[in-house]
Protein backbone atom coordinates (compact mmCIF):
# COMPACT_ATOMS: atom_id res chain seq x y z
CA UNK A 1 105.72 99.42 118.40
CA UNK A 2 101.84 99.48 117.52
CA UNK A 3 100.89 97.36 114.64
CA UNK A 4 97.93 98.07 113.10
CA UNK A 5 80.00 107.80 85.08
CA UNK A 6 79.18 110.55 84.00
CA UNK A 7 79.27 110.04 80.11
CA UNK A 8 76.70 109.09 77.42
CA UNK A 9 75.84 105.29 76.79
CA UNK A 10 77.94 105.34 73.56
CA UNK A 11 80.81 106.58 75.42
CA UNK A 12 80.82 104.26 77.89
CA UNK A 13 83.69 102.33 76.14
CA UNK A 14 85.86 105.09 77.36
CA UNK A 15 85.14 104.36 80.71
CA UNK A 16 85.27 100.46 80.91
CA UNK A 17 88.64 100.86 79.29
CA UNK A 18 89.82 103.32 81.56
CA UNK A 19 88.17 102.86 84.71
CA UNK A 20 89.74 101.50 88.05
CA UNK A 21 91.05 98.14 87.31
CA UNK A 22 91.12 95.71 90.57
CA UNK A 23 94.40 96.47 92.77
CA UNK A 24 96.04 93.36 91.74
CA UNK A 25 99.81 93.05 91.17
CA UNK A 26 101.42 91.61 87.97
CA UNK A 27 103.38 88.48 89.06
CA UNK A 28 105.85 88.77 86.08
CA UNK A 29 106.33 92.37 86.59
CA UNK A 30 107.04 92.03 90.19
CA UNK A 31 109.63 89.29 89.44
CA UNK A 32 111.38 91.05 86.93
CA UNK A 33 111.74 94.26 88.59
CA UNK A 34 113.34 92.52 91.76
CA UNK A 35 115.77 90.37 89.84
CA UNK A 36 116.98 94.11 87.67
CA UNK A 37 116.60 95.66 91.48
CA UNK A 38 118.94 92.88 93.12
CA UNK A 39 121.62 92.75 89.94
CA UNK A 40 122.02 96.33 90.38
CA UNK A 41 122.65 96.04 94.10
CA UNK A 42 123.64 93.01 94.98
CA UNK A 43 125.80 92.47 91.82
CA UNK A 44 128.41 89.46 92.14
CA UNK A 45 127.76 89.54 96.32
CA UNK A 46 127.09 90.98 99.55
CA UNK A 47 130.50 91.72 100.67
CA UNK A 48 130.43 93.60 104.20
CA UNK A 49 127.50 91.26 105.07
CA UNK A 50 129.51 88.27 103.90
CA UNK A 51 133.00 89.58 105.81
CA UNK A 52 130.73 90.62 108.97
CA UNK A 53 127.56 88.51 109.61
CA UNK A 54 128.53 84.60 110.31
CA UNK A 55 126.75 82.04 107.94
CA UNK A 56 124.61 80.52 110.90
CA UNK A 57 123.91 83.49 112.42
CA UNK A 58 120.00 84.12 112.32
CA UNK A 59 117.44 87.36 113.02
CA UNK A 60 114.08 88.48 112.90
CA UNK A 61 114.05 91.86 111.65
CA UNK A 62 110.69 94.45 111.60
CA UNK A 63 110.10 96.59 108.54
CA UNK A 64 108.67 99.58 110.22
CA UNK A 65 106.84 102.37 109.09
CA UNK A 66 107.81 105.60 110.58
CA UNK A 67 105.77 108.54 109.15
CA UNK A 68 101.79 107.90 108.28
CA UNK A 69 101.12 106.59 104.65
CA UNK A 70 99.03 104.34 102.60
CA UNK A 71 100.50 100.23 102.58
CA UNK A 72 101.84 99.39 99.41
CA UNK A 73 104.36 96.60 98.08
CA UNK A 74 104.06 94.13 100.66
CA UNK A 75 104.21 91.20 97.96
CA UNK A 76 107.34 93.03 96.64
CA UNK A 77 108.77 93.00 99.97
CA UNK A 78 107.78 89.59 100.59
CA UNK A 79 109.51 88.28 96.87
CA UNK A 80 112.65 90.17 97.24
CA UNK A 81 113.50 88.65 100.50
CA UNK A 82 112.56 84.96 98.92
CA UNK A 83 114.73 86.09 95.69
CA UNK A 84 118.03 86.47 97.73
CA UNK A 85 116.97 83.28 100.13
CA UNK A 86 113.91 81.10 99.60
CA UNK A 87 114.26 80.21 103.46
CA UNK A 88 113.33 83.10 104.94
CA UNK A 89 109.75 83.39 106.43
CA UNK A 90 107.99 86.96 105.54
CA UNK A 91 104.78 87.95 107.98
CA UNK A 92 103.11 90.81 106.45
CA UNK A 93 100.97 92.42 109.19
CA UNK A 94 99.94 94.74 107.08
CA UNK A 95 97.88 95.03 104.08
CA UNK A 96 98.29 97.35 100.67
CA UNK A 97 95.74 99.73 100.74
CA UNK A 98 95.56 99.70 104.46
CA UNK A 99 96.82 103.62 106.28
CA UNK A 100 99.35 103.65 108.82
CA UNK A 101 98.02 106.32 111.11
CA UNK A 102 100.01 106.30 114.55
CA UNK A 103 103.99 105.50 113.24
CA UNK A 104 106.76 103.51 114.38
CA UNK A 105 104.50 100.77 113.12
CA UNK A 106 105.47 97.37 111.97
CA UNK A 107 103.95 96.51 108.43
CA UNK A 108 106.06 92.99 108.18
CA UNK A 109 108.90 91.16 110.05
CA UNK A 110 111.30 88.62 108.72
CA UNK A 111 113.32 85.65 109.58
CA UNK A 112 115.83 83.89 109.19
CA UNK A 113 119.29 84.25 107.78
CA UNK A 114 120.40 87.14 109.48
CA UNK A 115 122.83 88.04 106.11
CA UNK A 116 120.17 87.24 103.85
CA UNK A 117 117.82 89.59 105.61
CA UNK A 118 120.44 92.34 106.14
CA UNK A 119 121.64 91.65 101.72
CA UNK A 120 117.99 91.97 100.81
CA UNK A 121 117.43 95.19 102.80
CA UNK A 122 118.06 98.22 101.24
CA UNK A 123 116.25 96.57 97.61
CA UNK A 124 113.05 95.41 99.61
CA UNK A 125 112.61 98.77 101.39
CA UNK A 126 113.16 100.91 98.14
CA UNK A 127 110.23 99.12 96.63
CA UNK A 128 107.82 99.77 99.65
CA UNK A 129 109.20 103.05 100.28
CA UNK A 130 108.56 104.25 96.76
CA UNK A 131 105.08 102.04 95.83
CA UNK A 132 103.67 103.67 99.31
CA UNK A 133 104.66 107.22 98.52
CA UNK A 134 103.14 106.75 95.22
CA UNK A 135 99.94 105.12 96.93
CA UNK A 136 99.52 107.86 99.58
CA UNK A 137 99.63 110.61 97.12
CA UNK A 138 97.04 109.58 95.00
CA UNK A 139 94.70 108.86 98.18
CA UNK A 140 95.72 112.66 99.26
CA UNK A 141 94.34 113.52 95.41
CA UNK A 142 91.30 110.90 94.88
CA UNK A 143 89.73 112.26 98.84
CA UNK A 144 89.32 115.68 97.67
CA UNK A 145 87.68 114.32 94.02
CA UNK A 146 85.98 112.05 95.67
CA UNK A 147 82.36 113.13 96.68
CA UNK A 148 82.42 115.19 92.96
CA UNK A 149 82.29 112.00 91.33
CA UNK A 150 85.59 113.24 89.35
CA UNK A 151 88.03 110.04 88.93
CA UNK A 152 91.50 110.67 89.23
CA UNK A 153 93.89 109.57 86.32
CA UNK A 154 97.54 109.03 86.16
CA UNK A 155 100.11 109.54 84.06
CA UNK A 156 102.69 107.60 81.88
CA UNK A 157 105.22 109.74 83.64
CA UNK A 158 106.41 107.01 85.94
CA UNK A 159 109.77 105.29 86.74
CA UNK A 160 111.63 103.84 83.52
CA UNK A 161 110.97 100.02 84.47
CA UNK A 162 109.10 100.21 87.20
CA UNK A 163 105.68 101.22 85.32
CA UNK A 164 103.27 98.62 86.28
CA UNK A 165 104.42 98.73 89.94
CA UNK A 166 103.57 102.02 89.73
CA UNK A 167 100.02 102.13 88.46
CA UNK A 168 99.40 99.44 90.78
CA UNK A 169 100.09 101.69 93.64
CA UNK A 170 97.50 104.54 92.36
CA UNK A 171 94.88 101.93 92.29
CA UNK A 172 96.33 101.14 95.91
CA UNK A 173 96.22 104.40 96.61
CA UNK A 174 92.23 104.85 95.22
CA UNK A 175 93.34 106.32 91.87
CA UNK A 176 92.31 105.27 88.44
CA UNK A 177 94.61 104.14 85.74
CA UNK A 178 94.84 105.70 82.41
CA UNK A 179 96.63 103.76 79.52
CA UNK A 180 99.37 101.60 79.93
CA UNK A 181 101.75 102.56 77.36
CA UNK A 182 101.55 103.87 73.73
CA UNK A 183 100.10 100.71 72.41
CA UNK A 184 96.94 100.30 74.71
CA UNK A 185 95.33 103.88 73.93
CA UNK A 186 94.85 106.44 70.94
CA UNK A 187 95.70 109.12 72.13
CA UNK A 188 96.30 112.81 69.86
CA UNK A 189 99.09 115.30 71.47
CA UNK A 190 99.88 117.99 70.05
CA UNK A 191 102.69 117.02 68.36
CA UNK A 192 100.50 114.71 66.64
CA UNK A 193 98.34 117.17 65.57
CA UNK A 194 101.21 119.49 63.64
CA UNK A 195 102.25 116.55 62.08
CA UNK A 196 98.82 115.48 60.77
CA UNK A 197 98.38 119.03 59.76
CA UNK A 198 95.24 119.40 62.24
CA UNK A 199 93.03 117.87 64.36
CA UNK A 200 90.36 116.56 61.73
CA UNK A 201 92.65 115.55 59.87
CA UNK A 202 94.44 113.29 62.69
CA UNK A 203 91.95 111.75 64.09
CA UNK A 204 90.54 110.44 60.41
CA UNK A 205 93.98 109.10 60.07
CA UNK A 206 93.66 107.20 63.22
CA UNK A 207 90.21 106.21 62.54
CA UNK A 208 91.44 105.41 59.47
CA UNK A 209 93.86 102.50 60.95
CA UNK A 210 91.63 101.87 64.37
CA UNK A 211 88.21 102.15 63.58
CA UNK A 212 87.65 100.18 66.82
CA UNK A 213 89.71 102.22 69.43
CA UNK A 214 88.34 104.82 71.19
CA UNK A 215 89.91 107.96 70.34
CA UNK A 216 91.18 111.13 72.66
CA UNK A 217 92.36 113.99 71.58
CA UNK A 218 94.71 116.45 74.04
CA UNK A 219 93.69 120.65 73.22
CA UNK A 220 94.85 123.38 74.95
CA UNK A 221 92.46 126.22 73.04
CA UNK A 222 88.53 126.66 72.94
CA UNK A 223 88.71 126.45 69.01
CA UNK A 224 90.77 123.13 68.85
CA UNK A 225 88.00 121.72 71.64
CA UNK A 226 85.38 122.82 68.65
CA UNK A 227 87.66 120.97 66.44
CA UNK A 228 87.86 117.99 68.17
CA UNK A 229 83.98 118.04 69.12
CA UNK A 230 83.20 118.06 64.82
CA UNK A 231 85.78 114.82 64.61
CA UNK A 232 83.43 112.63 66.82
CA UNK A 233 86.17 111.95 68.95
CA UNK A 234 85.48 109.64 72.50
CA UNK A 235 87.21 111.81 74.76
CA UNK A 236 88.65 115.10 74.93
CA UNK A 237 91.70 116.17 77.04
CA UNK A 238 91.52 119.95 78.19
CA UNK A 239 95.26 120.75 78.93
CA UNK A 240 96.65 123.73 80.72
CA UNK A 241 93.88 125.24 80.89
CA UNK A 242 91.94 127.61 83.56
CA UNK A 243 89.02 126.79 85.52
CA UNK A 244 87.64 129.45 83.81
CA UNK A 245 88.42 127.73 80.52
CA UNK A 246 87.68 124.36 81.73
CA UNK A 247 84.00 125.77 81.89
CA UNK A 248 83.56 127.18 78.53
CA UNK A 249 85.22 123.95 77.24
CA UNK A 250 82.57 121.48 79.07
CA UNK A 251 80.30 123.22 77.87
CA UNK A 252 80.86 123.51 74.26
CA UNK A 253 81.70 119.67 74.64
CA UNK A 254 77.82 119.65 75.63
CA UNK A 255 78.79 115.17 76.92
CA UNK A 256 79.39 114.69 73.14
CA UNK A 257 82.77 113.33 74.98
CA UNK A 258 84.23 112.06 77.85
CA UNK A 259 86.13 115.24 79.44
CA UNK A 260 89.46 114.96 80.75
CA UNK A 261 91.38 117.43 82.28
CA UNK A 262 94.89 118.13 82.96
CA UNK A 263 98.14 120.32 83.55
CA UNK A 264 99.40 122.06 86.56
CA UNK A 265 96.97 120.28 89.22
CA UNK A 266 98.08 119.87 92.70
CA UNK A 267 96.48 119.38 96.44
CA UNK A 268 95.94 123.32 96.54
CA UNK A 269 93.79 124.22 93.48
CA UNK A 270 92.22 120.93 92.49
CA UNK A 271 89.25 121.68 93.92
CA UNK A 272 88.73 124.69 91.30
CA UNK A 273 89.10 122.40 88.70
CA UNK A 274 86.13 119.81 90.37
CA UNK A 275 83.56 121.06 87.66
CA UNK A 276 80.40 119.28 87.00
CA UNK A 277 80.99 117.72 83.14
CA UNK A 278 84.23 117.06 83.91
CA UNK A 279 84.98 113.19 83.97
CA UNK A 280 88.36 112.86 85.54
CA UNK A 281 91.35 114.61 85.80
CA UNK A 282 95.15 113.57 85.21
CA UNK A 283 97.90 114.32 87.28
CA UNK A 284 101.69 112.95 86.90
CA UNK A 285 102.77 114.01 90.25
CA UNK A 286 101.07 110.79 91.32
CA UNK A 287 103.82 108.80 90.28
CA UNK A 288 106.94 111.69 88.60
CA UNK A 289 106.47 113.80 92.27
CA UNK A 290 105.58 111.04 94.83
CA UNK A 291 108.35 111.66 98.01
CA UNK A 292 109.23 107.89 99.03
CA UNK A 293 108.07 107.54 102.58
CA UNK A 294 110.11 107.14 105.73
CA UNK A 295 110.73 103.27 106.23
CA UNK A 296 113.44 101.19 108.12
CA UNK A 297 114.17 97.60 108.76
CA UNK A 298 114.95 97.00 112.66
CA UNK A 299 116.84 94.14 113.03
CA UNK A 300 115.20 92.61 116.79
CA UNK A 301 117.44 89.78 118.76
C-alpha cells in the first residue's frame, strides 16, 4: 500500500466574524463526542472481542483509505483509540487537509492491544469516515469558487452533536464557516420576519437589543432585498433565488451589504451563481449531504 473581501470598510465586521477561522480542532469537543461515540457502542463491553481475542494478544493494524478524499479526523482517530486504551501507540502518516489521490493508502496504523484496537474500530473509523466526506465535499465546492473570489459558507444543518467536528472539517476541506449556533449570529429568517410583522420592523427590534451585532437578514423577493437595503442591515441573504435574480438583487444592494447567497446550490450550477457582488455563498450539503468515504482498518501480523 502507497502512503502518501469584497465588501465596504464598514462592513468589514461581517467578514472578520465570518471569515475562515484557522483549521484547528476543539479539544473538549473532540473528547466529548468520543466518550457519547464509545457509550453508544461500546456500552458495558466488547463482548465478541472479549470471548475471541486473548488478553495478551497484540497487532498493528493500518487505517486505510480506499477511494480518493480530503484527510480529516486524524486527532479523532488518534483519541478514540487512547479513550478505550491509553497504551496503544497511534502513527498518523497522514495529515488533515492533505488529498489521498492513488487509494488503498494508509493514513495511520496502530498498536498494541490487539482487542483494544479491534473494540475501538468501528467508533474511530466513523469519525474519519464522516469528517473526510464532509472535508472533500467542501474542497469539490470551494475549487470551483475559488478563482471568483466567492467564499463558500456552511450551514447549521450538521449532525445533532457532532457540530463543531463538522465545521472543522469544511475549514479542512477549504470552506468558510458561518455562525456557530443561534447565539453567535443575528440572523432574520423568514419566520422571523412574519412574526415581527416585517423586515424594518425586525431588524429595529434586534438593533434594538444588539446594537453591536452585525445584522443579516435572509429574502427571497426583490422588494424584501429593498426592504432590507432601507434597514441598514450588514448583510443580506438572497435565498432561492435565480441567477437571474441574484443579479438584479446585487445590484439594487449597490455593496451597501455583504451579499450572501443561498438555496438549491450544488457542483452542477454553482458556477451560474459565481456573480461579481456576490460575497459568498451557503450550501448545507457540505455537512446534511456529505457521503462518508470508503475507509477500513487492516489488521497486519
Amino acid at each position: 500500500m502507497s502512503t502518501t473581501g469584497r465588501v465596504t470598510a464598514s462592513k468589514a465586521i461581517f467578514v472578520a466574524q465570518t471569515g475562515r477561522a484557522p483549521a484547528v480542532l476543539d479539544e473538549r469537543a473532540v473528547a466529548d463526542a468520543v466518550a457519547r461515540a464509545l457509550a453508544e457502542d461500546v456500552g458495558s463491553g466488547d463482548i465478541t472481542s472479549l470471548a475471541v481475542v486473548r488478553a495478551d494478544q497484540l497487532a498493528t493494524a493500518a487505517i486505510v483509505f480506499k477511494q480518493p478524499a480530503v484527510v480529516a479526523g486524524m486527532s479523532v482517530l488518534e483519541h478514540t483509540f487512547k479513550a478505550v486504551d491509553p497504551s496503544l501507540e497511534v502513527s498518523v502518516v497522514i495529515n488533515d487537509g492533505i488529498s489521498v489521490d492513488n487509494p488503498p493508502t494508509t493514513a495511520a496504523t496502530v498498536t498494541g492491544s490487539a482487542r483494544s484496537i479491534v473494540t475501538a474500530e468501528r467508533t474511530a473509523l466513523n469519525f474519519v469516515q464522516r469528517l473526510s466526506g464532509v472535508a472533500t465535499t467542501a474542497q469539490s465546492f470551494a475549487r470551483l469558487a475559488h478563482s471568483s473570489g466567492v467564499a463558500i459558507l456552511d450551514t447549521r444543518k450538521t449532525t445533532p452533536g457532532l457540530r463543531a467536528l463538522e465545521k472543522y472539517a469544511v475549514r479542512v476541506g477549504g470552506g468558510t464557516n458561518h455562525r456557530f449556533g443561534l447565539f453567535d449570529a443575528v440572523l432574520i429568517k423568514d419566520n422571523h420576519v412574519r412574526l415581527a410583522g416585517g423586515i424594518e420592523q425586525a431588524v429595529a427590534l434586534a438593533r434594538r437589543l444588539r446594537p453591536r451585532d452585525r445584522i443579516e437578514v435572509e429574502t427571497t423577493t426583490l422588494d424584501e432585498v429593498e426592504a432590507a437595503v432601507k434597514a441598514g442591515v450588514d448583510a443580506i441573504l438572497l435565498d432561492n433565488m435565480s441567477p437571474q435574480t441574484v443579479r438584479q438583487a446585487v445590484a439594487a444592494i449597490s455593496r451597501a451589504a455583504y451579499v450572501e447567497v443561498s438555496g438549491g446550490i450544488n457542483l452542477s450550477n454553482i458556477e451560474s451563481y459565481l456573480i461579481p457582488g456576490v460575497d459568498a455563498i451557503s450550501v448545507g450539503a457540505l455537512t446534511h449531504s456529505a457521503r462518508s468515504i470508503d475507509i477500513s482498518l487492516e489488521v497486519e501480523w
